[in-house]
N, C-alpha and C. Protein backbone atom coordinates (compact mmCIF):
# COMPACT_ATOMS: atom_id res chain seq x y z
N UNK A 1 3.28 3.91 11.62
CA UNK A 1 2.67 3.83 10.31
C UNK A 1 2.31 5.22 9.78
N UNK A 2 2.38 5.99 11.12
CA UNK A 2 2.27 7.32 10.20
C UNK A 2 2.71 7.77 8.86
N UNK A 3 3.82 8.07 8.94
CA UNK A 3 4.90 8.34 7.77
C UNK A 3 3.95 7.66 6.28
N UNK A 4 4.07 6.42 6.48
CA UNK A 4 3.80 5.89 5.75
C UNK A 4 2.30 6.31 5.04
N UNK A 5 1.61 6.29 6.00
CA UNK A 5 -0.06 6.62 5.61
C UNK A 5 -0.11 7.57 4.78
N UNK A 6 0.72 8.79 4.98
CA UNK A 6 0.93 10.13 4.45
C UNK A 6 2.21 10.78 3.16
N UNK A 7 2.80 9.19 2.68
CA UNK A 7 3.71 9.17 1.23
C UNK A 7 2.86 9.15 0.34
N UNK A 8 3.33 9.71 -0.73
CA UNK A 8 2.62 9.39 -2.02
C UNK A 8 3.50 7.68 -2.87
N UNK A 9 4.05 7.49 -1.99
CA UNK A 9 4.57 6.12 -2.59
C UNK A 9 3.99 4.75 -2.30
N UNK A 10 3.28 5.08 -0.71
CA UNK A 10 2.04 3.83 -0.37
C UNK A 10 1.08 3.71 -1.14
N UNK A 11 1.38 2.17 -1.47
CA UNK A 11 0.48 1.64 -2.03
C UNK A 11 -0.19 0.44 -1.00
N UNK A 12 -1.71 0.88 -0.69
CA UNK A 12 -2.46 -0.54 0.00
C UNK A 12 -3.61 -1.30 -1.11
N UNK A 13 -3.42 -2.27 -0.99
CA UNK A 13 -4.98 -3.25 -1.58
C UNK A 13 -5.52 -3.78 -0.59
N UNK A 14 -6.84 -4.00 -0.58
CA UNK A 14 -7.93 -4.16 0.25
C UNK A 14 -8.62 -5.48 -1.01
N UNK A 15 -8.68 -6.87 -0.84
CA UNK A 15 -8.90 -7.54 -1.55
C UNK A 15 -10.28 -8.14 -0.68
N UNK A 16 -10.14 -7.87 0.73
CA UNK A 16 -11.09 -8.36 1.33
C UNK A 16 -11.70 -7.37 2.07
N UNK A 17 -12.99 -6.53 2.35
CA UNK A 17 -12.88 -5.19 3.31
C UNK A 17 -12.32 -5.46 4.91
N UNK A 18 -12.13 -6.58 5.33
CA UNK A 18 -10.95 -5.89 6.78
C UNK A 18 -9.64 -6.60 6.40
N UNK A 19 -9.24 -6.85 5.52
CA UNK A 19 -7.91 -7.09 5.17
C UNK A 19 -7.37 -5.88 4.40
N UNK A 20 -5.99 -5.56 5.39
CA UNK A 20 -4.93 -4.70 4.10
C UNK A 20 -3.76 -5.05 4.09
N UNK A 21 -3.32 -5.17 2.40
CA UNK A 21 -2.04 -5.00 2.29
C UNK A 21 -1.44 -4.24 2.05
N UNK A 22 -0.02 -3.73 1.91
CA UNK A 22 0.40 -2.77 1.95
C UNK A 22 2.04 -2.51 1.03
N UNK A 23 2.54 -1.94 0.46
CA UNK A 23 4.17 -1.69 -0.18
C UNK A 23 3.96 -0.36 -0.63
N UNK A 24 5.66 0.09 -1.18
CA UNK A 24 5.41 0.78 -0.92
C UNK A 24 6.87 1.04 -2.37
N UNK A 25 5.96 1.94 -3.77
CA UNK A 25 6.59 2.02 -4.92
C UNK A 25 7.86 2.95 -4.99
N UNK A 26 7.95 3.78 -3.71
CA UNK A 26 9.24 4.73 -4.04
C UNK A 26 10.14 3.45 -3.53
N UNK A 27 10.10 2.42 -3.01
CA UNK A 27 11.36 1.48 -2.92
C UNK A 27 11.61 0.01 -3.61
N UNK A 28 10.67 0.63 -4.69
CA UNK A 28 10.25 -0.40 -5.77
C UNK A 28 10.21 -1.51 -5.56
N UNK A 29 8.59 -1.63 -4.89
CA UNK A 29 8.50 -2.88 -4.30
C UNK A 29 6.95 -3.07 -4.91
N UNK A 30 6.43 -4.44 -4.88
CA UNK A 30 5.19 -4.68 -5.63
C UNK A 30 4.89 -5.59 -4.67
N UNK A 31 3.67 -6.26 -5.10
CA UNK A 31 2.60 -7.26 -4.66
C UNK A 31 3.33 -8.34 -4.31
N UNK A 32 4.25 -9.23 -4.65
CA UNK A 32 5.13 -10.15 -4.52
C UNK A 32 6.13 -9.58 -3.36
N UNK A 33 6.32 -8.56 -2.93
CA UNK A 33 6.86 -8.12 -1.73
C UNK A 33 6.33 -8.19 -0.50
N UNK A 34 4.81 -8.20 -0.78
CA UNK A 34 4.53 -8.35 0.34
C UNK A 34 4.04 -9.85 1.41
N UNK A 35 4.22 -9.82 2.25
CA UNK A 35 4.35 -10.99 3.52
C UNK A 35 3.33 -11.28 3.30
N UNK A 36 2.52 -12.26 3.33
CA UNK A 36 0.93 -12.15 3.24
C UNK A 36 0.57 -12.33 4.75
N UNK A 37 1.23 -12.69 5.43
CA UNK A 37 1.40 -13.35 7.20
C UNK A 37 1.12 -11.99 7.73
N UNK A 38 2.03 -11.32 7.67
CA UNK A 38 1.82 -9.45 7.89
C UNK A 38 1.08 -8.46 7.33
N UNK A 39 1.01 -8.92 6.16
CA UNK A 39 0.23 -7.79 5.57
C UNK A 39 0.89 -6.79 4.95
N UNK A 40 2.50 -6.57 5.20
CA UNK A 40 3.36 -5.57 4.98
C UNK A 40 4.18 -5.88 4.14
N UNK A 41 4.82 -5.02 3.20
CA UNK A 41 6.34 -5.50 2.40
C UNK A 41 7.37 -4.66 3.72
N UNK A 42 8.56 -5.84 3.07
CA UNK A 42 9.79 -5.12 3.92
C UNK A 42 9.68 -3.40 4.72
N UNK A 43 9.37 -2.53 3.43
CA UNK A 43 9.88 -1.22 3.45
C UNK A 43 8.77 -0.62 4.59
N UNK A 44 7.55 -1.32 4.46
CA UNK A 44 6.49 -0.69 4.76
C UNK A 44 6.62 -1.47 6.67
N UNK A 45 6.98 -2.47 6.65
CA UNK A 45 7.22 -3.33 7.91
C UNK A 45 8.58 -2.14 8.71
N UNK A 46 9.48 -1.96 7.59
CA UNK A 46 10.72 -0.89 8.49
C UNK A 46 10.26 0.80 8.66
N UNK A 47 9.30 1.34 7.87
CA UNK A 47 9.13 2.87 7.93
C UNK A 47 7.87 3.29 8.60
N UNK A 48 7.03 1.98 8.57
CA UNK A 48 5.62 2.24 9.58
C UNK A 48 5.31 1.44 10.47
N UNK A 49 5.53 0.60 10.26
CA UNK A 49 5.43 -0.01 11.97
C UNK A 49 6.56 -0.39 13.00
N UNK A 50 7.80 -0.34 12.36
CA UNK A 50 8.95 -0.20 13.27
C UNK A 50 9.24 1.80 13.31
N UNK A 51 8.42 2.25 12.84
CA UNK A 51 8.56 3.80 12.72
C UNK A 51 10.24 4.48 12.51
N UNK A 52 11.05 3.87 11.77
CA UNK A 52 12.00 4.59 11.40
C UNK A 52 11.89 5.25 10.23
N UNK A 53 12.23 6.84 10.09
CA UNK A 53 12.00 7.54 9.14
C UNK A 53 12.64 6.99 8.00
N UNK A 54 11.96 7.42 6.70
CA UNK A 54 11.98 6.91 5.27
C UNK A 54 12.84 8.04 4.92
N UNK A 55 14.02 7.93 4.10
CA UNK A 55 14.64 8.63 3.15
C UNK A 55 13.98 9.17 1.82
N UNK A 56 13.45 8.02 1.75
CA UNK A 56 12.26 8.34 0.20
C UNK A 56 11.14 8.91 0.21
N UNK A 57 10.54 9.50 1.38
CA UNK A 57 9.41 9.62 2.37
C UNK A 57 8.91 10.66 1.01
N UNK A 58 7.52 10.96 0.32
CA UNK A 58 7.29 11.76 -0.65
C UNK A 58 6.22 11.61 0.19
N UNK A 59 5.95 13.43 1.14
CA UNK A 59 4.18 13.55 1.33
C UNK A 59 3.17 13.82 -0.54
N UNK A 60 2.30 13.52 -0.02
CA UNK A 60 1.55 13.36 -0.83
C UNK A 60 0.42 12.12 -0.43
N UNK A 61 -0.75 11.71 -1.28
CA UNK A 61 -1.85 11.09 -0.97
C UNK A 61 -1.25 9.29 -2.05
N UNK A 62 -1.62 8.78 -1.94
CA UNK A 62 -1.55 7.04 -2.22
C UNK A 62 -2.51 7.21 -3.53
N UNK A 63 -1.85 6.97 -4.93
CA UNK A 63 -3.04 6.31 -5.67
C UNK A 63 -3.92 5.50 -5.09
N UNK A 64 -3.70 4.87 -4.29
CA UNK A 64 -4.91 3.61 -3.69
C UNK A 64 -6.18 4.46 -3.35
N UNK A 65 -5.11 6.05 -2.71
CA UNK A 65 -7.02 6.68 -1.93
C UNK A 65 -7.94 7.06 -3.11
N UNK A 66 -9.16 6.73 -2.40
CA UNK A 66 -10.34 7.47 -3.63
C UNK A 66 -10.26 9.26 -3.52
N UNK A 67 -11.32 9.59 -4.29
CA UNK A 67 -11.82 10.58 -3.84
C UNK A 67 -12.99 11.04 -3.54
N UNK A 68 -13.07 12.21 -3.08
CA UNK A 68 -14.85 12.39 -2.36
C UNK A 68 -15.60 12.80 -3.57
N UNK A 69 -15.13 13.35 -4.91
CA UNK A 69 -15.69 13.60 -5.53
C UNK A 69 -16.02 12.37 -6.40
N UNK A 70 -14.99 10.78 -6.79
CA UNK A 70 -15.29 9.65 -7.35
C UNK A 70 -14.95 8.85 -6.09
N UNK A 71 -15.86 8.51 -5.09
CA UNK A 71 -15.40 7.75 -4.27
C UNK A 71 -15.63 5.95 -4.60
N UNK A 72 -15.69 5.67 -5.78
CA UNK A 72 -16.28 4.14 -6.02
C UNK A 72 -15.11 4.03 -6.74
N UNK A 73 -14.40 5.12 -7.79
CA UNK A 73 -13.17 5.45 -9.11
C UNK A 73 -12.22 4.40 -8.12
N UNK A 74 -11.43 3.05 -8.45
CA UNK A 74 -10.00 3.04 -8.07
C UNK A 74 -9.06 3.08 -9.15
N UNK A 75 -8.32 3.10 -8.38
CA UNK A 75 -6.83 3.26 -9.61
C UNK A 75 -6.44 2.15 -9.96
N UNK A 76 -6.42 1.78 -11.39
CA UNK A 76 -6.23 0.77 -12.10
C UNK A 76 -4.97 -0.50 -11.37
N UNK A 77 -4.06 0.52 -10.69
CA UNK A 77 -2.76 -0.35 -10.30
C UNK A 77 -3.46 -1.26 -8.47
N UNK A 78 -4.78 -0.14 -8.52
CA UNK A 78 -5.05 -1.05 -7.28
C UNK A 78 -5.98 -2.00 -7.40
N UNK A 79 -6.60 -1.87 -8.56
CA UNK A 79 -7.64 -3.02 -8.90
C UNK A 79 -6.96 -4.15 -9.37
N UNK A 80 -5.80 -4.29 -10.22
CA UNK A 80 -4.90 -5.11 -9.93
C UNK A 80 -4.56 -5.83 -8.86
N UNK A 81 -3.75 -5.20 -8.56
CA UNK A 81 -3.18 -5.53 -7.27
C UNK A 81 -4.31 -6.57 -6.35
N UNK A 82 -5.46 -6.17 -6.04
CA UNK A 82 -6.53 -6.95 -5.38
C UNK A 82 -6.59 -7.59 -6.09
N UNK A 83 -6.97 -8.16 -7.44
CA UNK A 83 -7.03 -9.08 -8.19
C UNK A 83 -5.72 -10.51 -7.86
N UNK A 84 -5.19 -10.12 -7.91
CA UNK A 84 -3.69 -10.79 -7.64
C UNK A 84 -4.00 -11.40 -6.69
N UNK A 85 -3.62 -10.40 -5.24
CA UNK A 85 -3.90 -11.07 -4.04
C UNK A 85 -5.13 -11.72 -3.81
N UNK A 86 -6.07 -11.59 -4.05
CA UNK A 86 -7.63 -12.63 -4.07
C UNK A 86 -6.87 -13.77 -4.76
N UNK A 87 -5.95 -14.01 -6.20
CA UNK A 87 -5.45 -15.03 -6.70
C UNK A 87 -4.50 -16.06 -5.58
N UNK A 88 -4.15 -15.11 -5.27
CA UNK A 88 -2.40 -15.98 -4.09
C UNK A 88 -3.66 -16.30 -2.99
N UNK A 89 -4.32 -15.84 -2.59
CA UNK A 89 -5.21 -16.41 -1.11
C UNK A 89 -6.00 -17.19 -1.51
């Protein structure tokens, strides 16, 4: 899951605090991608937890993370996103 933790293309929602889900937008994948059984979409199931390197791999930080300076601020696509999944569960 390394790889993954450290793209700027992971996207996780946290709809519940010990639940995460996870996809991942450089392989244009959304909320409906992901397994709800796993927790993972496809891309994110093949580049972080089967650990085969990503072609699309972009370091960089996850809109999902906060920051230390707005650590409460989320990013609109992740307040979504939790919204959704709280809907499907």
């Amino acid at each position: 899951m390394e790889q993954c933790l450290h793209c700027a293309g992971y996207l996780f929602f946290k709809p519940l605090p010990d639940e995460t889900f996870a996809c991942c937008q450089k392989h244009d994948e959304n909320i409906k991608d992901i397994n709800l059984k796993t927790g993972a979409s496809p891309a994110i199931e093949k580049h972080g937890l089967k650990g085969v390197l990503c072609k699309k791999f972009k370091p960089g930080k996850s809109i999902c993370c906060t920051s230390e300076v707005t650590p409460f601020l989320l990013h609109p696509a992740r307040v979504e996103g939790e919204k959704e999944l709280s809907a499907l569960m």
